[in-house]
C-alpha atoms as a PDB file:
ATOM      1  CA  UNK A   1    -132.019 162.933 116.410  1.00  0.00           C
ATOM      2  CA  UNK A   2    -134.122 160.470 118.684  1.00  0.00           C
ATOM      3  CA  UNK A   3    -131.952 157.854 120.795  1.00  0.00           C
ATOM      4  CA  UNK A   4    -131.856 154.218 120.639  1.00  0.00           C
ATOM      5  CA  UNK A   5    -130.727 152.680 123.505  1.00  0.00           C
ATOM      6  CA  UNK A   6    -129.476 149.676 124.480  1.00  0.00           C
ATOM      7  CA  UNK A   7    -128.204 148.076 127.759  1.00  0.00           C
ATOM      8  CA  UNK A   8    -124.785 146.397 127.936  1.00  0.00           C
ATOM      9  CA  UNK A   9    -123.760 144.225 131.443  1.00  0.00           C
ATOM     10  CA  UNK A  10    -120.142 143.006 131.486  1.00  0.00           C
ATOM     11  CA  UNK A  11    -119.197 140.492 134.546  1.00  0.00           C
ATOM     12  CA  UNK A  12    -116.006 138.525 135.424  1.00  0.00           C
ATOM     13  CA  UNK A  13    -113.235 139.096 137.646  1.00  0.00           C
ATOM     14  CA  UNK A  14    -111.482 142.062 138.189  1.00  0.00           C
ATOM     15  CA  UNK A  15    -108.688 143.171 136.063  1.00  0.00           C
ATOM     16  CA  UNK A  16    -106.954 146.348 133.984  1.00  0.00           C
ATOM     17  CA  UNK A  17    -108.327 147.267 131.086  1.00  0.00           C
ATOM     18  CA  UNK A  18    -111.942 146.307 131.377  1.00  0.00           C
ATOM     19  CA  UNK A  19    -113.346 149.755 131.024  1.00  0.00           C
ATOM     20  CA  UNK A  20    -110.952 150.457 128.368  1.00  0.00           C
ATOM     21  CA  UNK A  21    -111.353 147.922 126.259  1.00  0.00           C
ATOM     22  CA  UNK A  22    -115.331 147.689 126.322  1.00  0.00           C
ATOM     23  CA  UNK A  23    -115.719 151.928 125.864  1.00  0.00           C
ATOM     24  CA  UNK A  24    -113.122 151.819 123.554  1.00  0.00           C
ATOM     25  CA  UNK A  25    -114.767 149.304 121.218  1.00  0.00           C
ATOM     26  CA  UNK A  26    -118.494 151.567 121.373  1.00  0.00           C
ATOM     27  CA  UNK A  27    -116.260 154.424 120.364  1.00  0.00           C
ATOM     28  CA  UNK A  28    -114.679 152.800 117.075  1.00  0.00           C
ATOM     29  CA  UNK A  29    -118.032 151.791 116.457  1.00  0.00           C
ATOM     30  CA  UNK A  30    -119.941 155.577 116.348  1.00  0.00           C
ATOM     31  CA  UNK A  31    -121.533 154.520 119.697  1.00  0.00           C
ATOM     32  CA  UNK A  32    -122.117 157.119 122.545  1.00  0.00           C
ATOM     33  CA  UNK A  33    -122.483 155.785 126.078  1.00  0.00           C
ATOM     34  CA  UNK A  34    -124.936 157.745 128.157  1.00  0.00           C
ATOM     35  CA  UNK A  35    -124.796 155.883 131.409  1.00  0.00           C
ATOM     36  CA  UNK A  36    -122.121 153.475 133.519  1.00  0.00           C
ATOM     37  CA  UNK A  37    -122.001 152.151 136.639  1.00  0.00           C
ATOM     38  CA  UNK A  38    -119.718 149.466 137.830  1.00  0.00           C
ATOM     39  CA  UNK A  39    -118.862 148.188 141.146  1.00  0.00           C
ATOM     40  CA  UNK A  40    -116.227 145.374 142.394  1.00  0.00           C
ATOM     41  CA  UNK A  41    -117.909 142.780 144.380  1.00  0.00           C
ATOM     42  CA  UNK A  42    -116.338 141.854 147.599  1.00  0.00           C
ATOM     43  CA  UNK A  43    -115.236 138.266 145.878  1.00  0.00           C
ATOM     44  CA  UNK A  44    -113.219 139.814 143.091  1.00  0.00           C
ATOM     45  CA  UNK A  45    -116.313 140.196 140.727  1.00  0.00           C
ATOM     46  CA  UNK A  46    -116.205 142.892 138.187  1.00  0.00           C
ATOM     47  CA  UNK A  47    -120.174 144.381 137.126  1.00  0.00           C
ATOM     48  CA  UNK A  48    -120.211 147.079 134.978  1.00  0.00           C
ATOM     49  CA  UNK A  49    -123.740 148.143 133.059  1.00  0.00           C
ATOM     50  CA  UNK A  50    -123.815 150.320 130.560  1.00  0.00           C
ATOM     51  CA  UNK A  51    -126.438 152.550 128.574  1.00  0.00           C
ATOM     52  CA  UNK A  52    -125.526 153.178 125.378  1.00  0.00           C
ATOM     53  CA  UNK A  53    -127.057 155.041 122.095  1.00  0.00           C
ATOM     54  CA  UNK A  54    -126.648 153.104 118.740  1.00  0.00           C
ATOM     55  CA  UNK A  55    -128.836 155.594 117.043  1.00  0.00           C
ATOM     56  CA  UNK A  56    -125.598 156.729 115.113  1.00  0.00           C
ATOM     57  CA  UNK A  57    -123.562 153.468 115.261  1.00  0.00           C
ATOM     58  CA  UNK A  58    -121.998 152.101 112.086  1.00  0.00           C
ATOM     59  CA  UNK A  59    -123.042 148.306 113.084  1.00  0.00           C
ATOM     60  CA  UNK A  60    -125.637 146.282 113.202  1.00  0.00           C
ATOM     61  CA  UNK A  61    -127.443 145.118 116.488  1.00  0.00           C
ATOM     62  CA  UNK A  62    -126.241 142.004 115.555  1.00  0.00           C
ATOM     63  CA  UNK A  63    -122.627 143.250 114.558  1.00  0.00           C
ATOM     64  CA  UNK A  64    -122.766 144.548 118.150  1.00  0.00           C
ATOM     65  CA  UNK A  65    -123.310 141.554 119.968  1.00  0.00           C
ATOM     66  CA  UNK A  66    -121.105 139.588 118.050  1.00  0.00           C
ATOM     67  CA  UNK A  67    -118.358 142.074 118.300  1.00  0.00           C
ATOM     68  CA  UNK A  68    -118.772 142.727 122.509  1.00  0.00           C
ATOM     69  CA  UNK A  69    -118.815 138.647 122.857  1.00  0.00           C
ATOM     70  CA  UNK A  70    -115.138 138.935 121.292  1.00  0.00           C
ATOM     71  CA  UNK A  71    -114.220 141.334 123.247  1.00  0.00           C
ATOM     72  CA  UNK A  72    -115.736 139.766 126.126  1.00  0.00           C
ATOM     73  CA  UNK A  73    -113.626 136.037 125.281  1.00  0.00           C
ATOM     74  CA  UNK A  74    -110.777 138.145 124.878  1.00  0.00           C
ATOM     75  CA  UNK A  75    -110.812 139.518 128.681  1.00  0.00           C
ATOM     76  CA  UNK A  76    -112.712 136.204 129.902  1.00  0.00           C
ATOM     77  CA  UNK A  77    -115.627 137.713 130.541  1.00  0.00           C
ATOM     78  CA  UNK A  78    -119.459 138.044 129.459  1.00  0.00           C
ATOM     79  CA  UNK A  79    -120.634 141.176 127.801  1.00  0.00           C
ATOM     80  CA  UNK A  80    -124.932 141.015 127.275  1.00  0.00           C
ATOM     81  CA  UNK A  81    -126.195 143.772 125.550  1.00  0.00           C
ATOM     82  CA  UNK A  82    -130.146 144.012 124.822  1.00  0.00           C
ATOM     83  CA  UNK A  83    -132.033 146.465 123.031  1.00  0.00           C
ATOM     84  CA  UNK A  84    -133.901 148.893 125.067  1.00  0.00           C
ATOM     85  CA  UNK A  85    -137.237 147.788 123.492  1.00  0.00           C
ATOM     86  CA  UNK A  86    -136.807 144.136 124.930  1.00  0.00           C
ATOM     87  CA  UNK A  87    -135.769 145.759 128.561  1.00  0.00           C
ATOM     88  CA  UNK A  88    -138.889 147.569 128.710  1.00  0.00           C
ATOM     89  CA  UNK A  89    -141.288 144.665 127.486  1.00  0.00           C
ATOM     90  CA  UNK A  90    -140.080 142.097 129.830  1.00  0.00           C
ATOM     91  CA  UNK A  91    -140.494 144.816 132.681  1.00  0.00           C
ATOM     92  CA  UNK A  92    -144.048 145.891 131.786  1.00  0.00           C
ATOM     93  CA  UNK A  93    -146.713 145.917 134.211  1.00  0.00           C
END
């Protein structure tokens, strides 16, 4: 089956539960992450990005973004996710 990607960026400040909560809601939602990296900032910042393959999920794109903006209000932070297909246009030569 061919992956479909998109890219998820969570940001706020530092606290339990963040990578919990955000991997925990791609899992109830068939979603399989292929890449994370996340790093505290020397002010307390939390950045996390994410790669994740939808190709199998049991949402909608939109269902997706709704759904990780609740879970983002919930922790107070902001969750972005964009469809692989936008990434690569707005970074084409």
């Amino acid at each position: 089956m061919e992956r479909e990607q998109v890219f998820i960026t969570v940001i706020g400040m530092d606290r339990k539960g963040i990578v919990a909560s955000v991997s925990s809601y791609l899992y109830e939602q068939n979603i399989n992450i292929v890449d994370i990296n996340q790093r505290i900032m020397t002010d307390g910042y939390f950045v996390m990005t994410m790669l994740a393959d939808i190709a199998e999920a049991d949402i909608s794109m939109e269902q997706l973004h709704n759904g990780l903006e609740e879970t983002g209000k919930r922790m107070n932070m902001k969750i972005q996710v964009q469809h692989e297909n936008i990434f690569k246009m707005m970074h084409r030569i």
